[in-house]
N, C-alpha and C. Protein backbone atom coordinates (compact mmCIF):
# COMPACT_ATOMS: atom_id res chain seq x y z
N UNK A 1 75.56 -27.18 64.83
CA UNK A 1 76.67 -27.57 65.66
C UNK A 1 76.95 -26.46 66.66
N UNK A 2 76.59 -26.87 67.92
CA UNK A 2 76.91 -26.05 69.01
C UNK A 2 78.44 -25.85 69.14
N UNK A 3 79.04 -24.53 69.62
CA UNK A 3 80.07 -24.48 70.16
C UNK A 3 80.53 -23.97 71.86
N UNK A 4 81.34 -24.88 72.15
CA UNK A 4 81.24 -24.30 73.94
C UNK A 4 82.48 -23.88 73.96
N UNK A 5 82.04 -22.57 74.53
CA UNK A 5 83.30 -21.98 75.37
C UNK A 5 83.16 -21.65 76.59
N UNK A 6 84.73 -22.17 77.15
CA UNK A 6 84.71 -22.33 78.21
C UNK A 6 85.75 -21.19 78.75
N UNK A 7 84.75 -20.49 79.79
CA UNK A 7 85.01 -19.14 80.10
C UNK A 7 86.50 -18.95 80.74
N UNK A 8 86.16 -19.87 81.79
CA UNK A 8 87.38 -19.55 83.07
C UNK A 8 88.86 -20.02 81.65
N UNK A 9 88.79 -20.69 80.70
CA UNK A 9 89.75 -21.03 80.04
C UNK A 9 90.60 -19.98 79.07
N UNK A 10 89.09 -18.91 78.83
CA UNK A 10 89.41 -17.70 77.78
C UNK A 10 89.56 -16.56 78.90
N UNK A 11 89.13 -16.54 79.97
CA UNK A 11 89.69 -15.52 80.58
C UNK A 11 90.66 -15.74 81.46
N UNK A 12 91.21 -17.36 82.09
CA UNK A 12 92.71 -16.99 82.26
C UNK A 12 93.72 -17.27 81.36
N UNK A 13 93.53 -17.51 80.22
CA UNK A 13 94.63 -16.97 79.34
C UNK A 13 94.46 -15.99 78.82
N UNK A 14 93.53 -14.59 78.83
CA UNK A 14 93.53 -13.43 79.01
C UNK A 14 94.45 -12.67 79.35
N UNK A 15 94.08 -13.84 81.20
CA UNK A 15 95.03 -12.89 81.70
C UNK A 15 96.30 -13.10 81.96
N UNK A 16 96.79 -14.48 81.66
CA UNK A 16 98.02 -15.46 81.16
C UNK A 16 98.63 -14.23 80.05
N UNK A 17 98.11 -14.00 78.98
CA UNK A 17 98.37 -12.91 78.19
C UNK A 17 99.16 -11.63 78.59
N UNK A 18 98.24 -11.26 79.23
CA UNK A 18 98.72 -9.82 80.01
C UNK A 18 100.43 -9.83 81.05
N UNK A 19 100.16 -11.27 81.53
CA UNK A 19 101.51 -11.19 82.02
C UNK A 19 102.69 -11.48 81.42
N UNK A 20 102.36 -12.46 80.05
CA UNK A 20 103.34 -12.84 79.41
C UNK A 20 103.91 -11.14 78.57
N UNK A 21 102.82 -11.09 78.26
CA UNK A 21 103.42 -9.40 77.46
C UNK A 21 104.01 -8.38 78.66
N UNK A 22 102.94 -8.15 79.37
CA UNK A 22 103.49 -7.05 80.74
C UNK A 22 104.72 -7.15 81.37
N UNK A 23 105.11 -8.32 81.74
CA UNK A 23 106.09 -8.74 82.31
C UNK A 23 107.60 -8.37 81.90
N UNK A 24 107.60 -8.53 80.39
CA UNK A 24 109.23 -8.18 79.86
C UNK A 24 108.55 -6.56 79.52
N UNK A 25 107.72 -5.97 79.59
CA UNK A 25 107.59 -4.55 78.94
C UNK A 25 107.22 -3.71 80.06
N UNK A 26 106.93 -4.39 81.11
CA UNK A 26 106.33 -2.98 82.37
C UNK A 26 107.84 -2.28 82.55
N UNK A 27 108.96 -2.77 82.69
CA UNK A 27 110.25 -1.96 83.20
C UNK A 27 110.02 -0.46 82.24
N UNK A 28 110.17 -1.07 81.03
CA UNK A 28 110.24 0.41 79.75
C UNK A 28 109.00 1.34 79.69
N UNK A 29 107.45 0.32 79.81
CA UNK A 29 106.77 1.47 80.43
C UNK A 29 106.28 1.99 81.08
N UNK A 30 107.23 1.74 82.79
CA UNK A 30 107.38 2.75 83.75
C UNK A 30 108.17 3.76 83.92
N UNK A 31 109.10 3.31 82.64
CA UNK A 31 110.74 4.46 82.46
C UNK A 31 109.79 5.15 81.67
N UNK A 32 108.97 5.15 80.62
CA UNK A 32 108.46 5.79 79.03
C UNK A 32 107.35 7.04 80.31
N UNK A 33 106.51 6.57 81.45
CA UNK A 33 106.18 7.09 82.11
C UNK A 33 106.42 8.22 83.13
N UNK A 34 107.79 8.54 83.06
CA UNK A 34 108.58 9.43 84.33
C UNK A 34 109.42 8.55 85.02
N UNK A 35 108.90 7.06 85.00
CA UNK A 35 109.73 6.12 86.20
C UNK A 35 109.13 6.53 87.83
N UNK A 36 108.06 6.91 88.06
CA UNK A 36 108.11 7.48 88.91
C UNK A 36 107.50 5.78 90.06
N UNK A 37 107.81 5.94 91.49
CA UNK A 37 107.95 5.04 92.31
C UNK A 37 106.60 4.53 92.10
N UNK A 38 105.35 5.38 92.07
CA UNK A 38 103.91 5.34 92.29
C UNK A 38 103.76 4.21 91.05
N UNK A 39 104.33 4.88 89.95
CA UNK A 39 103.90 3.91 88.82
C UNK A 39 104.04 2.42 88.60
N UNK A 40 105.71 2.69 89.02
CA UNK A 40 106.18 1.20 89.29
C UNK A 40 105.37 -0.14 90.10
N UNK A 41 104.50 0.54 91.59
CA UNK A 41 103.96 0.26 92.41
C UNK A 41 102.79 -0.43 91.36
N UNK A 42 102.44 0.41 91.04
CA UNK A 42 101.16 0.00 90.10
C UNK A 42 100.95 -1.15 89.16
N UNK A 43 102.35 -0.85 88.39
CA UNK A 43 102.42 -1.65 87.22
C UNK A 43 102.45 -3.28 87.69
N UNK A 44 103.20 -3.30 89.31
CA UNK A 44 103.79 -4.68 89.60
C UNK A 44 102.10 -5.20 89.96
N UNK A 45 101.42 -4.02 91.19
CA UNK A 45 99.86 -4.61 91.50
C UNK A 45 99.40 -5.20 90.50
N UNK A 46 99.16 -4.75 89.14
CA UNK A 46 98.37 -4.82 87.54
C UNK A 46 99.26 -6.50 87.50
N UNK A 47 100.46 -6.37 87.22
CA UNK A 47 101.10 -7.59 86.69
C UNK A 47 101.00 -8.68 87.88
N UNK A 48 100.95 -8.44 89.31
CA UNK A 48 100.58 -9.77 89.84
C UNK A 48 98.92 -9.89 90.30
N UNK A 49 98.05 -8.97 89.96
CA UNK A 49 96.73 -9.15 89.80
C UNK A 49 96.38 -10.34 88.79
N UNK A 50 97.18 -10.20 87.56
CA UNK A 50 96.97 -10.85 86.44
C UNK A 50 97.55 -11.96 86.39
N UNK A 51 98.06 -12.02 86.99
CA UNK A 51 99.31 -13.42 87.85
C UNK A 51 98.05 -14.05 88.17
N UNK A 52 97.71 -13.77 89.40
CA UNK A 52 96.73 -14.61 90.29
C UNK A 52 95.14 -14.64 89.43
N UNK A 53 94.95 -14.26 88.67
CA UNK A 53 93.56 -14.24 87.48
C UNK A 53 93.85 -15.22 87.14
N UNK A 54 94.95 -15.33 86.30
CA UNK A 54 95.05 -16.30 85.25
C UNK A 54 95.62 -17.90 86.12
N UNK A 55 96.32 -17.89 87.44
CA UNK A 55 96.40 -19.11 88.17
C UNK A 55 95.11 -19.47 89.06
N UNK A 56 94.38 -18.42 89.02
CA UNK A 56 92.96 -19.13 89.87
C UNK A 56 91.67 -20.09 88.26
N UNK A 57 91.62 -18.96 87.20
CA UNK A 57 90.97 -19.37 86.41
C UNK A 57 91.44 -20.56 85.76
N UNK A 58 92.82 -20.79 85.42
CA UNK A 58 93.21 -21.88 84.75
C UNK A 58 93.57 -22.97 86.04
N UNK A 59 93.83 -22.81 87.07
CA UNK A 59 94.38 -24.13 87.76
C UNK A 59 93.59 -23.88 88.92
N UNK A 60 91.80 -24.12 88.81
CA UNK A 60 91.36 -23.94 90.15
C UNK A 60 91.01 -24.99 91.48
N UNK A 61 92.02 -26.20 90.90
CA UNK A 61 92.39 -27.33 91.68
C UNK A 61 93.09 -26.58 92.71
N UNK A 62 94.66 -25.63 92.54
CA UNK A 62 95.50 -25.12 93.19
C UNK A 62 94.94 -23.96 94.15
N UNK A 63 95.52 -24.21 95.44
CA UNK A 63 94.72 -22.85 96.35
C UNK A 63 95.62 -22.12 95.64
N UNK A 64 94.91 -20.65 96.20
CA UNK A 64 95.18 -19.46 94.72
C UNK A 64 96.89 -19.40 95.33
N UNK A 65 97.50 -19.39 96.31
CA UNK A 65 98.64 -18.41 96.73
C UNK A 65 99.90 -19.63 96.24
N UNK A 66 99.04 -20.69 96.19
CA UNK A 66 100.26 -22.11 95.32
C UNK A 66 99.95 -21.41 93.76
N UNK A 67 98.99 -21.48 93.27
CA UNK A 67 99.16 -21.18 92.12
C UNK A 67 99.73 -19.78 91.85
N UNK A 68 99.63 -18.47 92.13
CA UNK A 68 100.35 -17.81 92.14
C UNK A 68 101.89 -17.83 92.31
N UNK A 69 102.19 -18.48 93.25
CA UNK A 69 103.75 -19.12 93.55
C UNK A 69 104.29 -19.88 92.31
N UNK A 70 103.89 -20.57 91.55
CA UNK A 70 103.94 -21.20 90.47
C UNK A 70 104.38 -20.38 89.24
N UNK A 71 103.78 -19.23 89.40
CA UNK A 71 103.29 -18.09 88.21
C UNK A 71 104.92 -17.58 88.63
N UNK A 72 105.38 -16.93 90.05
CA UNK A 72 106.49 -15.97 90.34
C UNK A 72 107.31 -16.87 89.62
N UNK A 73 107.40 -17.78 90.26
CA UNK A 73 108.85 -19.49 90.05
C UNK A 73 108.89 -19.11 88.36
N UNK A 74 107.98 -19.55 88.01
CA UNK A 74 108.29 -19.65 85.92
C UNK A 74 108.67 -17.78 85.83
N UNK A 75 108.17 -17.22 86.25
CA UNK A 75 108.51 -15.83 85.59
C UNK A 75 110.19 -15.59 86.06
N UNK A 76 110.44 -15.62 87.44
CA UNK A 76 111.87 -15.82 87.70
C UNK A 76 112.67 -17.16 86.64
N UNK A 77 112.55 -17.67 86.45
CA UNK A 77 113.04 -18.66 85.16
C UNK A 77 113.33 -18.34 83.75
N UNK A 78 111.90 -17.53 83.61
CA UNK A 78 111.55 -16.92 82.43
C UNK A 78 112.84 -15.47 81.92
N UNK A 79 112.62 -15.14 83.12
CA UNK A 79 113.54 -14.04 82.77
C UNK A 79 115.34 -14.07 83.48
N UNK A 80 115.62 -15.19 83.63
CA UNK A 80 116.60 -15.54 83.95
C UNK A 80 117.23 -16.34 82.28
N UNK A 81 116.56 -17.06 81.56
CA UNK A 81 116.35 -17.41 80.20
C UNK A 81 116.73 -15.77 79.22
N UNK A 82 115.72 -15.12 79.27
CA UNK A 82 115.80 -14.06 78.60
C UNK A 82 117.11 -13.48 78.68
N UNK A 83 117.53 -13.24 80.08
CA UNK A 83 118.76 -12.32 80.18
C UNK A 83 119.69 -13.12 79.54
N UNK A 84 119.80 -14.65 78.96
CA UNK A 84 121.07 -15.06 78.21
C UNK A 84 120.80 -15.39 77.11
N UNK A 85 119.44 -15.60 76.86
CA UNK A 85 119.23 -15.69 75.36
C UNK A 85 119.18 -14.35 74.39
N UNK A 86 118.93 -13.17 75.14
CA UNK A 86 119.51 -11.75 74.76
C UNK A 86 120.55 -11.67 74.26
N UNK A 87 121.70 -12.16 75.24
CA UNK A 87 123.15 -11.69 75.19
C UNK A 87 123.36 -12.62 73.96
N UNK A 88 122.75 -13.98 74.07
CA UNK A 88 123.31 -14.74 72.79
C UNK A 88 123.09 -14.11 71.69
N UNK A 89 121.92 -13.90 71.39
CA UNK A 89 121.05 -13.58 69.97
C UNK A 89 121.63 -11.77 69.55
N UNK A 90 121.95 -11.27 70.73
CA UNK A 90 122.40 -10.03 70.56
C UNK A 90 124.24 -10.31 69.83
N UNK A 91 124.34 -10.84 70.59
CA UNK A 91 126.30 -11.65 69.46
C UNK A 91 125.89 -12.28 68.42
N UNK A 92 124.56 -13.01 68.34
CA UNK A 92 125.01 -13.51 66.62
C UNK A 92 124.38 -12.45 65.75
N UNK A 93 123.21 -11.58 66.22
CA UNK A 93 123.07 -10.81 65.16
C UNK A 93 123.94 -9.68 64.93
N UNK A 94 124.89 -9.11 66.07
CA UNK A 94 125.51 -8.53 65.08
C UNK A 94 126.86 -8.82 64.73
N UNK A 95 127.35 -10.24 65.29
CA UNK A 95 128.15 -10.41 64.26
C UNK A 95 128.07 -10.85 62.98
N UNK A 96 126.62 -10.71 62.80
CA UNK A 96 125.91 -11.66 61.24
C UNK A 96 125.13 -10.82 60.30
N UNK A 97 125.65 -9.37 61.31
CA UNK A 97 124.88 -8.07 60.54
C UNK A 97 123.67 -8.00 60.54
N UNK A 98 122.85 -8.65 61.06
CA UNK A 98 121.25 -9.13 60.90
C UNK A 98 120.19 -8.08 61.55
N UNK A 99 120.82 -6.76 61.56
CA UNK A 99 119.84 -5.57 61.63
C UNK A 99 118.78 -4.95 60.83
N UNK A 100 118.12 -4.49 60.60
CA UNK A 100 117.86 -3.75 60.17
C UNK A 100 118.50 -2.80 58.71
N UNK A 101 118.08 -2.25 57.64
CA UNK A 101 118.30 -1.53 56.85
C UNK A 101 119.05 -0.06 57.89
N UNK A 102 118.76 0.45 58.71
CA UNK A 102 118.86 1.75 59.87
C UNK A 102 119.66 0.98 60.07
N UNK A 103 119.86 0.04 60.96
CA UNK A 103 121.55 -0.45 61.94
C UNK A 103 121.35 -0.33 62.67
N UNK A 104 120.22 -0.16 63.52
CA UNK A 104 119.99 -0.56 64.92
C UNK A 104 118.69 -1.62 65.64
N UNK A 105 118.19 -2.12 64.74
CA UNK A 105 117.39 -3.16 65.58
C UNK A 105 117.67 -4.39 64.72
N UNK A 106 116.14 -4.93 65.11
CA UNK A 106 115.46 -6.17 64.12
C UNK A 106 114.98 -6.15 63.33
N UNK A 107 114.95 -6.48 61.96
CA UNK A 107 113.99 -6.60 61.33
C UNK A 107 111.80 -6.15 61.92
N UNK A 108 111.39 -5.48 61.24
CA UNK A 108 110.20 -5.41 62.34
C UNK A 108 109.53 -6.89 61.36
N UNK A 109 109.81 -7.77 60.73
CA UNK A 109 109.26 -9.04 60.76
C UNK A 109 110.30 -9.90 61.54
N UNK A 110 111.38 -9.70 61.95
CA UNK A 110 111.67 -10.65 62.81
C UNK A 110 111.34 -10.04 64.33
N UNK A 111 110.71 -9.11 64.68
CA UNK A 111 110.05 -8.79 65.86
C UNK A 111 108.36 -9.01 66.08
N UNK A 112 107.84 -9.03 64.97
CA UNK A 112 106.23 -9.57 64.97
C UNK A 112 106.67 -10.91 65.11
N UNK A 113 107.82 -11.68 64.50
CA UNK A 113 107.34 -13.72 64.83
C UNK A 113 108.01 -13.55 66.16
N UNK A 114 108.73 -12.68 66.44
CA UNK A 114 108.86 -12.88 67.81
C UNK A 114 108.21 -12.88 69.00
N UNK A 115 107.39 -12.07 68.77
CA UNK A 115 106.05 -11.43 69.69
C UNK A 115 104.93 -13.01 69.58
N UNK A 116 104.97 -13.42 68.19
CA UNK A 116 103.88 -14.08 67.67
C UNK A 116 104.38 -15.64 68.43
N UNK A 117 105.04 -16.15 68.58
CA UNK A 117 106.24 -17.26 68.81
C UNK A 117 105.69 -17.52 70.46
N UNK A 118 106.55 -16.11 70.87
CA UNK A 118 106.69 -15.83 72.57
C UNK A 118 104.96 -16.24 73.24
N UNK A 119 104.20 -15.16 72.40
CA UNK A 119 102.70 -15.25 73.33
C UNK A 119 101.91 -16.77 73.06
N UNK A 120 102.11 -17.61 71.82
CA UNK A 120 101.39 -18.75 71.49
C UNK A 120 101.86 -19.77 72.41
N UNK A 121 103.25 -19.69 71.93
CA UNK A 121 104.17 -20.49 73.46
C UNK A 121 103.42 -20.42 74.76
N UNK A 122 103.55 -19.17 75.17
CA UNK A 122 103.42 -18.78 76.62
C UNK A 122 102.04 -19.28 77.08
N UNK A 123 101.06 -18.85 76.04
CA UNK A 123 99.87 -19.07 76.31
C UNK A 123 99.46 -20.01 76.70
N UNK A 124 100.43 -21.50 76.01
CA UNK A 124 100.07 -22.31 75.89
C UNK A 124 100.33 -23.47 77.07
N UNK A 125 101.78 -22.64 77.80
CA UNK A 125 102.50 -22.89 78.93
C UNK A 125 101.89 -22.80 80.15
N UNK A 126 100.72 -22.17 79.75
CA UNK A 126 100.09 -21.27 81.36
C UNK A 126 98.94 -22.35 81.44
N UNK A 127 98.49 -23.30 80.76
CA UNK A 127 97.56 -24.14 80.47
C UNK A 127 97.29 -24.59 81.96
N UNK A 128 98.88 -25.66 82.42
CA UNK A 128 99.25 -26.33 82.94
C UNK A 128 100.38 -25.74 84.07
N UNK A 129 100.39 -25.67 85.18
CA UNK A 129 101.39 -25.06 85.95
C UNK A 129 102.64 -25.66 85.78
N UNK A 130 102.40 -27.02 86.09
CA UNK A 130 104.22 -27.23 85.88
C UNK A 130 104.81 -27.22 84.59
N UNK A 131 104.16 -27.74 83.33
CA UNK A 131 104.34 -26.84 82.02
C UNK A 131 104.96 -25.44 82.23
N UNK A 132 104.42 -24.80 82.89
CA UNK A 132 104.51 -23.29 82.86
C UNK A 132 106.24 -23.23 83.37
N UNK A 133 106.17 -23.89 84.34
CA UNK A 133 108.03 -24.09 84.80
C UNK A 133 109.07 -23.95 83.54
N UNK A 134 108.76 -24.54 82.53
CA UNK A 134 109.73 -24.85 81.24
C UNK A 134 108.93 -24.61 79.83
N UNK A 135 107.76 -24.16 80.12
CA UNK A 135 107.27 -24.04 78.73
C UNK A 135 107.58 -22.09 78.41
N UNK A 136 107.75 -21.56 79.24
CA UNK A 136 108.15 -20.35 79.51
C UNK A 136 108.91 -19.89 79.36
N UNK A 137 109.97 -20.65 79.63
CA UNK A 137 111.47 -19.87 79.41
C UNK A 137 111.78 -20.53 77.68
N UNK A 138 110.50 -21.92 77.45
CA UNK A 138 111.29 -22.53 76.38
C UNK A 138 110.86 -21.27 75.12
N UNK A 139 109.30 -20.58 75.36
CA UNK A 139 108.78 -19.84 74.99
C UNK A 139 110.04 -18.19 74.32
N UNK A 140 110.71 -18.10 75.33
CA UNK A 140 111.76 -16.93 75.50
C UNK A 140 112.68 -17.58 74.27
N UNK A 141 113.64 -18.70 73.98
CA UNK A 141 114.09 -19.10 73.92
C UNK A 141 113.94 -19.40 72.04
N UNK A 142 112.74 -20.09 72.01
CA UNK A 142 112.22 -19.99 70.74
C UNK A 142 112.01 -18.88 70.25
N UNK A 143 111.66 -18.25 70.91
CA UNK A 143 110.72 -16.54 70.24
C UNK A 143 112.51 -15.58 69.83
N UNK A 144 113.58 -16.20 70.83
CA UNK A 144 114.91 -15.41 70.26
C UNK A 144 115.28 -16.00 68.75
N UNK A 145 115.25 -17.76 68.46
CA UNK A 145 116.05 -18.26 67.81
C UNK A 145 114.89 -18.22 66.49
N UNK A 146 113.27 -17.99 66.65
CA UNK A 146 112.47 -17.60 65.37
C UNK A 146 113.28 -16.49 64.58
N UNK A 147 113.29 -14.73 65.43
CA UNK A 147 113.63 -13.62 65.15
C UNK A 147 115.02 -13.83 64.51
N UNK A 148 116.25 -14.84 64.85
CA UNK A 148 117.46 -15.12 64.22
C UNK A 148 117.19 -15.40 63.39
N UNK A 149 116.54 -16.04 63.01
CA UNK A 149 116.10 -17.13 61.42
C UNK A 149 115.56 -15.74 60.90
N UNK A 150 114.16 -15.01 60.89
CA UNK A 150 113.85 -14.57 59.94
C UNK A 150 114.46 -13.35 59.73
N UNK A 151 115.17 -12.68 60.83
CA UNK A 151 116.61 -11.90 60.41
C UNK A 151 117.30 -11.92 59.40
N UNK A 152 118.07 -13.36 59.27
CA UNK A 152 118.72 -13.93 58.69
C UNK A 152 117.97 -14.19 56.64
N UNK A 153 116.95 -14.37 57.05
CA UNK A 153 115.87 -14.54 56.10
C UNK A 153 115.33 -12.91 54.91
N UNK A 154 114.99 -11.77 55.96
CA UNK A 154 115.22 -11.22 55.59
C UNK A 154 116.09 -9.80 55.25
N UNK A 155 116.06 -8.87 54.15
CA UNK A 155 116.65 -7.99 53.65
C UNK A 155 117.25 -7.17 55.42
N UNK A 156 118.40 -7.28 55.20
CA UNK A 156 118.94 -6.97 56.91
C UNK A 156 120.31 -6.15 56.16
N UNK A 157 121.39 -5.65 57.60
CA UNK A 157 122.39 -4.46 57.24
C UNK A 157 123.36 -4.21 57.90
N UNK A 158 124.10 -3.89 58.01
CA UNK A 158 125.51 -3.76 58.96
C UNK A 158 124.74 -3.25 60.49
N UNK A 159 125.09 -3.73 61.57
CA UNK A 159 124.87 -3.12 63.01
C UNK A 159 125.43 -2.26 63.42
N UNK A 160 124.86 -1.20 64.00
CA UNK A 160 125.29 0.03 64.56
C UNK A 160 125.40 -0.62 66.25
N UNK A 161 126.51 -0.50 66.44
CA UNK A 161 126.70 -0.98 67.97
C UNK A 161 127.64 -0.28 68.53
C-alpha cells in the first residue's frame, strides 16, 4: 500500500504552523531579545514570509497578495479574539483559584492542551482561507476554554495577582 504525500500540503501547514505559534510569541521574543528595532523588523519579515508560504502552498488558486491578505484579515481577528478571551479566562481563573501550586500561572498541563488545542485548530483553519476567517479566532477561543477545564481538573492553588 502506497502512501502519497502531498508536499505543497505538508509544507504549507509548516508554514501555517510557524505563524500560528510565531504570531502570539514574536512580541516576548523580541522583548526576551533586547527589543531592539532591527529584531522586531525581522521577526515581522520571518512571520509574514511564512504568511505568504503557507497562502501560496495551501491556496494556489489565490494570487499570492489575496491570499496573503486573507492570512493578515484572520490574524487581525485572531488576535482581537485573544485580547478578550485573555481577559475572560484571566477572571475566571483567578477567581476560581485555578493556578498553579506557585500562584502564578497555569497549570503546565493546562498550557500543553492549550498549545495542543490552538495549533490542531489552527492548522486545520489554514486548510481553507475563508475557514481561516473563523476557524482562527475559534482556535484562540477553544485553546482558552480547554486550559479552564483542565485547570479546573487539575491539582491547582490560590492566585497571586
Amino acid at each position: 500500500m502506497a502512501v502519497h504525500i502531498d508536499r505543497r500540503r505538508v509544507g504549507g501547514s509548516t508554514a501555517a504552523l510557524a505563524v500560528l505559534v510565531g504570531t502570539p510569541s514574536s512580541p516576548f521574543l523580541v522583548e526576551y531579545v533586547g527589543g531592539r528595532v532591527l529584531t522586531g523588523v525581522a521577526a515581522f519579515v520571518v512571520l509574514a514570509g511564512a504568511a505568504a508560504i503557507a497562502a501560496k502552498l495551501l491556496w494556489p488558486d489565490l494570487h499570492p497578495l489575496l491570499g496573503f491578505g486573507w492570512v493578515v484579515l484572520a490574524a487581525g481577528l485572531a488576535g482581537a479574539t485573544a485580547a478578550v478571551a485573555f481577559i475572560g479566562a484571566y477572571a475566571i481563573a483567578t477567581s476560581g483559584s485555578l493556578c498553579d501550586r506557585s500562584g502564578s500561572a497555569a497549570p503546565t498541563a493546562a498550557q500543553v492542551a492549550q498549545l495542543a488545542v490552538y495549533t490542531i485548530i489552527g492548522v486545520w483553519s489554514f486548510q481553507r482561507p475563508r475557514r481561516l476567517l473563523w476557524g482562527w479566532p475559534l482556535a484562540v477561543v477553544l485553546s482558552f476554554a480547554v486550559a479552564l477545564l483542565v485547570s479546573a481538573a487539575v491539582p491547582h492553588g490560590y492566585c497571586e495577582t
